[in-house]
Every structure is written in structure tokens, then in C-alpha cells.
Protein backbone atom coordinates (compact mmCIF):
# COMPACT_ATOMS: atom_id res chain seq x y z
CA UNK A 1 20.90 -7.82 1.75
CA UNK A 2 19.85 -9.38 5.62
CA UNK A 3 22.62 -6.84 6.72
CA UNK A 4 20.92 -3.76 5.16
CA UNK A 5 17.71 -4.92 6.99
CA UNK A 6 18.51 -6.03 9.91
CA UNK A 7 18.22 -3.27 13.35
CA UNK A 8 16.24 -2.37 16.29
CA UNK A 9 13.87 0.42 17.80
CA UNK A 10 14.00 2.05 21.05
CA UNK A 11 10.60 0.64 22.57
CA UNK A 12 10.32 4.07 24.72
CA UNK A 13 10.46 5.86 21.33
CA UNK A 14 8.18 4.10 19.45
CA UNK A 15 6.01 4.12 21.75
CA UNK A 16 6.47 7.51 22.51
CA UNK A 17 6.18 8.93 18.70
CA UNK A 18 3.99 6.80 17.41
CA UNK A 19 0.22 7.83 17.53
CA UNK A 20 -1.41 4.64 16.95
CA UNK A 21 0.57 3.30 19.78
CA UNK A 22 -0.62 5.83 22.17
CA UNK A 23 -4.48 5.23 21.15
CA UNK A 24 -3.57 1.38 21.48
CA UNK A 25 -2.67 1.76 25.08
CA UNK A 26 -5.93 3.53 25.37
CA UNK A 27 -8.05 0.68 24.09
CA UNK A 28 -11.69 -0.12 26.40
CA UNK A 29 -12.03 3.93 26.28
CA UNK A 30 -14.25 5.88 23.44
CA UNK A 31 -14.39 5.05 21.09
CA UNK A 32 -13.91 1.76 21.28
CA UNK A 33 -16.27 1.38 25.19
CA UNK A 34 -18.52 -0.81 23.06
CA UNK A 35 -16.03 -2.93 21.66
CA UNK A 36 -15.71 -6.13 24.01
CA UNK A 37 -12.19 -6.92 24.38
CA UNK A 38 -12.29 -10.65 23.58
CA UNK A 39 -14.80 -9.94 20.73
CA UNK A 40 -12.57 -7.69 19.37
CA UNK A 41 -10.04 -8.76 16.66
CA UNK A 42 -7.45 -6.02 15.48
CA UNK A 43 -5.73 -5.89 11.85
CA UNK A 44 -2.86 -3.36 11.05
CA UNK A 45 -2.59 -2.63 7.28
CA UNK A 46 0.99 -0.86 6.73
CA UNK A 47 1.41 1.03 3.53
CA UNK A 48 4.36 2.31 0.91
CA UNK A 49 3.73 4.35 -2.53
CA UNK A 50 5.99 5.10 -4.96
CA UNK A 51 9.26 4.48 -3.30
CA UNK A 52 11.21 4.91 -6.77
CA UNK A 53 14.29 3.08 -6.07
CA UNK A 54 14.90 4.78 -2.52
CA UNK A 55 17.21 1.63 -0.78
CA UNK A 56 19.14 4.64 0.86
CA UNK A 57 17.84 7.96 2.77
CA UNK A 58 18.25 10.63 0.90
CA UNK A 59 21.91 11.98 1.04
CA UNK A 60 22.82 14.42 3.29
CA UNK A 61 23.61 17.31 0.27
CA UNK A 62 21.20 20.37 1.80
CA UNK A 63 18.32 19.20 -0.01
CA UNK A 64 15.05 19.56 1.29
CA UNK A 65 14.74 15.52 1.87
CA UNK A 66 18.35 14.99 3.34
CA UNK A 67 18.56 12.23 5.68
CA UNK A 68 14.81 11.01 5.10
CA UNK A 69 13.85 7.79 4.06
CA UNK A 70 15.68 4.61 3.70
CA UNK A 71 14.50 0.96 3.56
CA UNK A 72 16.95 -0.61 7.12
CA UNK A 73 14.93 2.44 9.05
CA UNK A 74 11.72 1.12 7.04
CA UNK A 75 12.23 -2.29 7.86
CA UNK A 76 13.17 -2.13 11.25
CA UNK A 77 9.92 -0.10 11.76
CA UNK A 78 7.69 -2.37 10.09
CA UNK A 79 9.90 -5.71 12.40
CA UNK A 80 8.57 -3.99 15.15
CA UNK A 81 5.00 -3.38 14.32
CA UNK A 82 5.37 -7.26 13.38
CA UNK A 83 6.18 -7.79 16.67
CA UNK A 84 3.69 -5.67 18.85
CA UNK A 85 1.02 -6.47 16.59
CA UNK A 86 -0.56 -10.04 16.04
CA UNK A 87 -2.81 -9.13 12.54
CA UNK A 88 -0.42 -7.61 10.19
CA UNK A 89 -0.71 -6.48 6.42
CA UNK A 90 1.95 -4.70 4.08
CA UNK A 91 1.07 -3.53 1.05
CA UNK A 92 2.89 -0.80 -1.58
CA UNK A 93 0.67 0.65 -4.05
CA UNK A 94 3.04 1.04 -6.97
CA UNK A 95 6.04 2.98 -8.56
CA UNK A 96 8.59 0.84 -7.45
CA UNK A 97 11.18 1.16 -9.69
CA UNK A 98 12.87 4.16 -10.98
CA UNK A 99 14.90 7.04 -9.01
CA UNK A 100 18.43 6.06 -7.95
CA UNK A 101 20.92 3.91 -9.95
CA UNK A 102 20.12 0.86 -7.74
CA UNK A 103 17.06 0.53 -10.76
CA UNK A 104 19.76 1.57 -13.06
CA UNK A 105 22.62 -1.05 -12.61
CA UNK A 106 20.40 -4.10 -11.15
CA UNK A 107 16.82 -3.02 -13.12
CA UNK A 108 15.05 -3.56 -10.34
CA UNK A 109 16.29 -6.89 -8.46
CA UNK A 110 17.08 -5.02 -4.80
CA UNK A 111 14.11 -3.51 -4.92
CA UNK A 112 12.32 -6.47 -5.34
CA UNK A 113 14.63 -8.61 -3.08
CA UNK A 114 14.47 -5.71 -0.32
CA UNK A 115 10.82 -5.86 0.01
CA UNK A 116 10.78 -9.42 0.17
CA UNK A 117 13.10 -9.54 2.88
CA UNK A 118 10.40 -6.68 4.72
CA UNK A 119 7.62 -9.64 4.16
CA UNK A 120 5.15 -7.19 1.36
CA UNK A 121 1.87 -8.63 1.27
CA UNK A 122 1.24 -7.46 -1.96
CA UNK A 123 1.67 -4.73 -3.94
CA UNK A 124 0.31 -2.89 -7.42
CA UNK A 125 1.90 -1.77 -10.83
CA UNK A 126 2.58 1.82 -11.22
CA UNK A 127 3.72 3.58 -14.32
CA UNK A 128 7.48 3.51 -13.76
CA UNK A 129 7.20 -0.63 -12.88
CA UNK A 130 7.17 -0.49 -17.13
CA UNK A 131 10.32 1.36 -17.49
CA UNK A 132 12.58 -1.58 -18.43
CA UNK A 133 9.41 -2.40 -20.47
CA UNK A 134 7.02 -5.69 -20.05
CA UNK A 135 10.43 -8.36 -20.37
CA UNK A 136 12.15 -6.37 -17.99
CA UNK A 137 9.61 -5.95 -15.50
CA UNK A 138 9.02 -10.22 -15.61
CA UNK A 139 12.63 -10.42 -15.41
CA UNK A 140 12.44 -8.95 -11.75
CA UNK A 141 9.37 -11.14 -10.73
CA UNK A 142 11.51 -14.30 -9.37
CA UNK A 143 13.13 -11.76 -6.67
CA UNK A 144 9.47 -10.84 -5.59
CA UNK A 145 7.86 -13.60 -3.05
CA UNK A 146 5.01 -11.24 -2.68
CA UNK A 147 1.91 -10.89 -5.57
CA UNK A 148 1.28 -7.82 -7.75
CA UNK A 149 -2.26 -7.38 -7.52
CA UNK A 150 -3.64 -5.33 -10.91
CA UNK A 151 -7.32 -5.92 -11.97
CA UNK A 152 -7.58 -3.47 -15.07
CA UNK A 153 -4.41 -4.00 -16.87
CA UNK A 154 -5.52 -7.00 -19.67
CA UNK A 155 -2.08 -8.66 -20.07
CA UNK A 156 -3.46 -11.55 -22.15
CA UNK A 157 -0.92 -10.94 -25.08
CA UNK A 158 2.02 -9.90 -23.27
CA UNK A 159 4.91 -11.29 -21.63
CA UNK A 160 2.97 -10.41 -17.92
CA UNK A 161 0.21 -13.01 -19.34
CA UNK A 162 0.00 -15.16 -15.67
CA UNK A 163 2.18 -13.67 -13.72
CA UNK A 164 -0.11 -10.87 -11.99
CA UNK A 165 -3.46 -11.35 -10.50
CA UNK A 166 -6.57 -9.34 -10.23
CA UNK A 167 -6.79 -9.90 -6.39
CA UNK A 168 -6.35 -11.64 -3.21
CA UNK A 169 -8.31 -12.78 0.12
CA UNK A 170 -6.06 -12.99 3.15
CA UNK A 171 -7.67 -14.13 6.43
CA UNK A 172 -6.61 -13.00 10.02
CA UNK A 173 -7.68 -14.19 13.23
CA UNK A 174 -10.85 -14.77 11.16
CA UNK A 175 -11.66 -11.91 9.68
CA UNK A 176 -11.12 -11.68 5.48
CA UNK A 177 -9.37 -9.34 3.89
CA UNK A 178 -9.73 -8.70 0.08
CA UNK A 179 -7.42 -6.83 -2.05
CA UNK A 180 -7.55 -5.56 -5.60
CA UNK A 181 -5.03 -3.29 -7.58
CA UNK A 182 -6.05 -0.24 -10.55
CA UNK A 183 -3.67 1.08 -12.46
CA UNK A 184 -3.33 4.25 -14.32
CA UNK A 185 -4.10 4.67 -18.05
CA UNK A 186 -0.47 4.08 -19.73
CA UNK A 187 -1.31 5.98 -23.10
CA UNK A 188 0.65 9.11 -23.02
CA UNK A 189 2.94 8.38 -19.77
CA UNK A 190 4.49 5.21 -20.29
CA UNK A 191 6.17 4.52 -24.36
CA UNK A 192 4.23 2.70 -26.23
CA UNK A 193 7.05 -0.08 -26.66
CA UNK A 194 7.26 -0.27 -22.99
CA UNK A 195 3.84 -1.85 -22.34
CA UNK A 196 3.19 -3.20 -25.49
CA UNK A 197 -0.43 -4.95 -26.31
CA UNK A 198 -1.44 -4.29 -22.41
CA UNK A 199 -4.59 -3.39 -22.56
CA UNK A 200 -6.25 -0.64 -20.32
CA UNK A 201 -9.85 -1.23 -18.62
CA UNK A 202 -12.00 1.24 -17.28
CA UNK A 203 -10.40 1.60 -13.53
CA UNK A 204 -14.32 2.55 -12.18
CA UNK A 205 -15.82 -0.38 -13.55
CA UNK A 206 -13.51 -2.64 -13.11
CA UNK A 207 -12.99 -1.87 -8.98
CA UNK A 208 -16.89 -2.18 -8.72
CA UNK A 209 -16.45 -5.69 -10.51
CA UNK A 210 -14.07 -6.55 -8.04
CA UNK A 211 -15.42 -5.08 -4.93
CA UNK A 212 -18.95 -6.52 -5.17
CA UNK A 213 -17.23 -10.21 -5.88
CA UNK A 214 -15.08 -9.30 -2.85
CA UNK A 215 -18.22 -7.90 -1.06
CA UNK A 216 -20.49 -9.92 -1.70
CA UNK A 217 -19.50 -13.24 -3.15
CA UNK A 218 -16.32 -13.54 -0.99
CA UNK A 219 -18.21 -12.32 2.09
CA UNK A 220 -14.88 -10.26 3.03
CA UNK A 221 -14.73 -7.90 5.69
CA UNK A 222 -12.98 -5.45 4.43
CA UNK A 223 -12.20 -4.42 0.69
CA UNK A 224 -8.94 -2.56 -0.18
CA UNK A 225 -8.06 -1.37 -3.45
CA UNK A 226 -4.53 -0.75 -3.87
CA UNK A 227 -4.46 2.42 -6.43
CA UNK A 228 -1.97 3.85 -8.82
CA UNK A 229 -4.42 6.44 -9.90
CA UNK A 230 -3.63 9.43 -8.20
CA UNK A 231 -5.14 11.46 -5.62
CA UNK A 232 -6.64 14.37 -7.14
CA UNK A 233 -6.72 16.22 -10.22
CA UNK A 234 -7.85 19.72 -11.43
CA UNK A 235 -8.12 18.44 -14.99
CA UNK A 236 -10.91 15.88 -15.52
CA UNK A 237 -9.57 12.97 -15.10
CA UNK A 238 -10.34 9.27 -12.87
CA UNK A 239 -8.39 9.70 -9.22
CA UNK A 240 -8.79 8.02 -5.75
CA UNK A 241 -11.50 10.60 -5.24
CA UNK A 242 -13.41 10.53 -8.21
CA UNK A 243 -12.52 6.70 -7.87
CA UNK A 244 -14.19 6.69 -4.33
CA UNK A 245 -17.42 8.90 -4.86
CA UNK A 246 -18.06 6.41 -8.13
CA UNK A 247 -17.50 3.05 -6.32
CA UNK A 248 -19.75 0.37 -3.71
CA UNK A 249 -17.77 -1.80 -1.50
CA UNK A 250 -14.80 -0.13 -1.39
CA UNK A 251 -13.57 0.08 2.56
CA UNK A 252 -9.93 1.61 1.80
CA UNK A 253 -8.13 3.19 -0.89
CA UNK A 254 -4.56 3.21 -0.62
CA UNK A 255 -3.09 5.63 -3.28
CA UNK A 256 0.19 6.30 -5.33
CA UNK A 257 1.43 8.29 -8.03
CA UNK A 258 0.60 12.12 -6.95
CA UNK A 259 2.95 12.18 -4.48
CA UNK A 260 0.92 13.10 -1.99
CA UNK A 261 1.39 13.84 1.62
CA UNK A 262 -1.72 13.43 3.64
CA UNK A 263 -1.60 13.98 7.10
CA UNK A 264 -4.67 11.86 7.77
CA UNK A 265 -6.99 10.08 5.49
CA UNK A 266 -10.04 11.53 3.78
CA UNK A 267 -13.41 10.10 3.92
CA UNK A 268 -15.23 9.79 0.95
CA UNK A 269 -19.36 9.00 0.59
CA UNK A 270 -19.62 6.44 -2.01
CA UNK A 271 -22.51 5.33 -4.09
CA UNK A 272 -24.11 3.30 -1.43
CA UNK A 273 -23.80 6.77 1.39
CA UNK A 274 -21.06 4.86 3.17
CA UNK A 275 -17.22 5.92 3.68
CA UNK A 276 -14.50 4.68 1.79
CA UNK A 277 -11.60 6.34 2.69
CA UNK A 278 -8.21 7.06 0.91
CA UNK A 279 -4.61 7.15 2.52
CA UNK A 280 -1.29 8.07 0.91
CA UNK A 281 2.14 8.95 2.54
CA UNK A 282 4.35 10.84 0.02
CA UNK A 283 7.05 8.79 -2.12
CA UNK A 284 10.28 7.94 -1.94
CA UNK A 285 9.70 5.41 0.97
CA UNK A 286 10.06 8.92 3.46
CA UNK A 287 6.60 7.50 5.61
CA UNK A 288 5.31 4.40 6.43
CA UNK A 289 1.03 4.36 6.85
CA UNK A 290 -0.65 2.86 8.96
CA UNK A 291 -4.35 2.11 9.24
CA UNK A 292 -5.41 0.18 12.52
CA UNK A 293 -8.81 -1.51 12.25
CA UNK A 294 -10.82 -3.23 15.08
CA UNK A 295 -13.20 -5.11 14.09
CA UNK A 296 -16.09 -6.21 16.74
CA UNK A 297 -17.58 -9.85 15.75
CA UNK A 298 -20.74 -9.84 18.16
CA UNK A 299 -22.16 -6.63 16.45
CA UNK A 300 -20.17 -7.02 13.03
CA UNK A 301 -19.03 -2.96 13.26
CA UNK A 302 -16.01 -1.88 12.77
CA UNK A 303 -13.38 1.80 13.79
CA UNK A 304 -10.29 2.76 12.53
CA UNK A 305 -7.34 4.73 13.65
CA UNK A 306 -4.43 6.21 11.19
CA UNK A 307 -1.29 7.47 11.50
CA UNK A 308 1.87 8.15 9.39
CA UNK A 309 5.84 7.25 10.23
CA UNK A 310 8.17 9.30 9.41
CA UNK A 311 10.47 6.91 9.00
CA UNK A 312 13.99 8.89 9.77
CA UNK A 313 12.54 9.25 13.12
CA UNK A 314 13.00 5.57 13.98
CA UNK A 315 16.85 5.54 14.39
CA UNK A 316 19.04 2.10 14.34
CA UNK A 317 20.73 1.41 17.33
């Protein structure tokens, strides 16, 4: 498994297709002229959704995702993000499982294993994480040195009783970092006999719940929910924008399960008139997010910049 991760990046390239890098190199310009460079502390929250079993790119067969993808390309990326970078967070907001026969013969163990070896932070349950059912899901949980973080899932009477939690703080260079996991409603997407007596919380209340104790009890500087809900709907139903517009606290939403290929984050007003804003970058493990935050601790205000990795882009040499 080291062998499928381990490679290296042209610095020139990186440098040279990568966005945030370019805006990095700016730094002391607008909009950051205010920001005092040693009062300045910068965190880089890296991102995956519903990767679905993708160890390999996609074959080269004509289809519309030939060549795209693949977990050494994703892992050498993130290795040297790791490496420019000294505040670092990876995070995968569901879906993991299901998609190639990798989830079919080994039920979920390289995917697990694979992202351990990449260092995940944490990550969320999405609907497919169920497909092996609740037994098979804890079976895979040894292989995982990382936390699934899910606060609306009640797994009291269930083989999952312990073995998720609702959130976590991490702290870098001083500055605290909170995040909390939603999940989607199971009922009528997942078989009953997969998730057994989970029981499914309102996803709205439940993220207020935990971003005022993140907010406000946990004084954290930023709150990230790590979402399975979807981006957007036309039916009514609860999605990362419904999810934002209905929330306080919230800082950053970082979605799964539509799919969907945003370019650059939206900004959402939420209850209180601030911005929460959501991210997403496809499936199948095709982009890597990225969300830099600086974070000024004389004045206590904070910018972001975003950008998205194509990961195919990132040869191995």
C-alpha cells in the first residue's frame, strides 16, 4: 500500500497550476495589506467527497473521465501541500465506499487503509458507507486511524454504538478548529436492514446544537460541518443551502452526495447575516479542495482563498 502512495510533484508545476499558490506568493498585498505578517497564522483545510472506491484513475476506455482521478496522484498532491504548508487539515465528507471492485473483494479495507496512509483528519458517513450494512461498515473501522465525525445519526442500539463521534476540536498554531458531521436521511436510499435501529435526527437542529457548543462554549475559531446532505435540490428537501440559510455558527460547509462540481464556493447569509460558505469538488476522488484561511490574532478577522485540484494534472515523476 506505501508503494501505491508514495511519488513526487514538479515544484515549477505546482506552483505554476495551482491558484492558491500563486495568491500565497502574493501575501502582504490586498487583501490581506492589513494582515500583519507575524500576527497572521494560516490553516489549509483540504477536502474529498464521495470518492466511491476510486484507488485507480479512471481507465483509459474513451469515457468522459478517462485518466482522471486516482489516490498515488491524490496523495502525492496532498504530501506536498503537507510540506509547503505548516497548518494542515484533511477531511472527506462521505461516500467512501462503493464504485469499483476494490469495495467489492476487500469491503472496504483499502479504502480505509489508503486514506490512512494520506493522514485524513476526519471524515463523515455517507449513504453508501452502509452498503455492507452497520457490521460491515465496523468491520472496516480498525483500518481507519482517522475519526468519522456524524452528529445526527443516533447509533445507540446498533453495532456503530461508540465507535463514531459527534465532533472534534483540533488546534493549530493556536487557533481551534471544530468539526461536526450531518448525514442524510437513510429512509428510502439506504435498505432498511442495512442501517438497522440508526436513528435519524433533524440535520438543522442538530448542526445548530453543535455549532453554538463549538461557537460558543468551545470558543473555536472556526466551525466546519462536514455534510452528506447534498448541495441543492429542486424538490423540497434539507441541502447544504437550505442547511446554510437555516444555521448560526456555521463558518464552512463542506458537501457530498450531489456530485457536484463547483468551481468556487458559494456564500450563503445565515441566520445571524453572516457567511457560511459551502465547497464541493465532484466525486470519484477527480479534485482535491482546498480552502486557505488566514486568520489575523491582533484584530480577530479572518479571509479566505479557494481553489480546486484537478488531480490528473499533478503527474508522478
Amino acid at each position: 500500500m506505501k508503494e501505491l502512495l508514495s511519488s513526487k510533484i514538479d515544484r515549477r508545476g505546482f506552483l505554476q497550476k495551482s491558484a492558491a499558490g500563486a495568491a500565497l506568493l502574493a501575501l502582504g498585498t490586498a487583501p490581506f495589506d492589513s494582515f500583519g505578517k507575524d500576527s497572521t497564522v494560516q490553516l489549509t483545510i483540504l477536502h474529498t467527497n464521495d470518492v466511491h472506491s476510486r484507488i485507480e484513475p479512471f481507465p483509459m476506455d474513451g469515457s468522459r473521465n478517462q485518466g482522471l482521478g486516482g489516490v498515488a496522484r491524490r496523495a502525492a498532491l496532498v504530501k506536498k501541500i503537507r510540506a509547503e504548508q505548516k497548518n494542515v487539515l484533511l477531511l472527506d465528507a462521505g461516500d467512501i465506499f462503493q464504485g469499483t471492485p476494490y469495495f467489492n473483494l476487500y469491503g472496504g479495507e483499502v479504502e480505509m487503509t489508503v486514506m490512512s496512509e494520506m493522514g485524513y483528519d476526519a471524515a463523515t458517513m455517507g449513504n453508501h458507507d452502509f452498503d455492507n450494512g452497520l457490521a460491515g461498515f465496523a468491520k472496516q473501522l480498525p483500518h481507519a486511524n482517522f475519526p468519522f465525525l456524524v452528529s445526527n445519526y443516533n447509533f445507540e442500539n446498533t453495532e456503530l454504538k461508540g465507535k463514531t463521534q459527534p465532533f472534534k476540536i483540533f488546534k493549530k498554531q493556536g487557533i481551534k478548529i471544530g468539526v461536526f458531521g450531518l448525514g442524510i436521511e437513510l429512509f428510502g436510499i439506504v435498505n432498511k436492514k442495512n442501517y438497522g435501529d440508526t436513528v435519524y435526527l433533524d440535520p438543522i437542529a442538530k448542526a445548530n446544537e453543535m455549532a453554538s457548543l463549538l461557537k460558543n462554549d468551545y470558543h473555536c475559531d472556526l466551525v466546519i460541518c462536514l455534510s452528506h446532505l447534498g448541495y441543492k435540490y429542486k424538490e423540497d428537501k434539507v441541502s447544504d443551502q437550505i442547511l446554510a440559510k437555516s444555521t448560526r455558527n456555521i463558518d464552512l460547509i463542506i458537501g457530498g452526495h450531489t456530485h457536484t462540481f463547483m468551481k468556487v464556493p458559494e456564500d450563503i447569509v445565515n441566520l445571524d447575516g453572516k457567511i457560511t460558505t459551502v465547497n464541493q469538488v465532484g466525486f470519484a476522488g477527480i479534485n482535491l479542495g482546498r480552502l486557505d484561511y488566514f486568520f489575523n490574532r491582533d484584530s480577530g478577522k479572518q479571509k479566505m482563498l479557494a481553489s480546486v485540484y484537478p488531480v490528473h494534472e499533478y503527474g508522478l515523476v
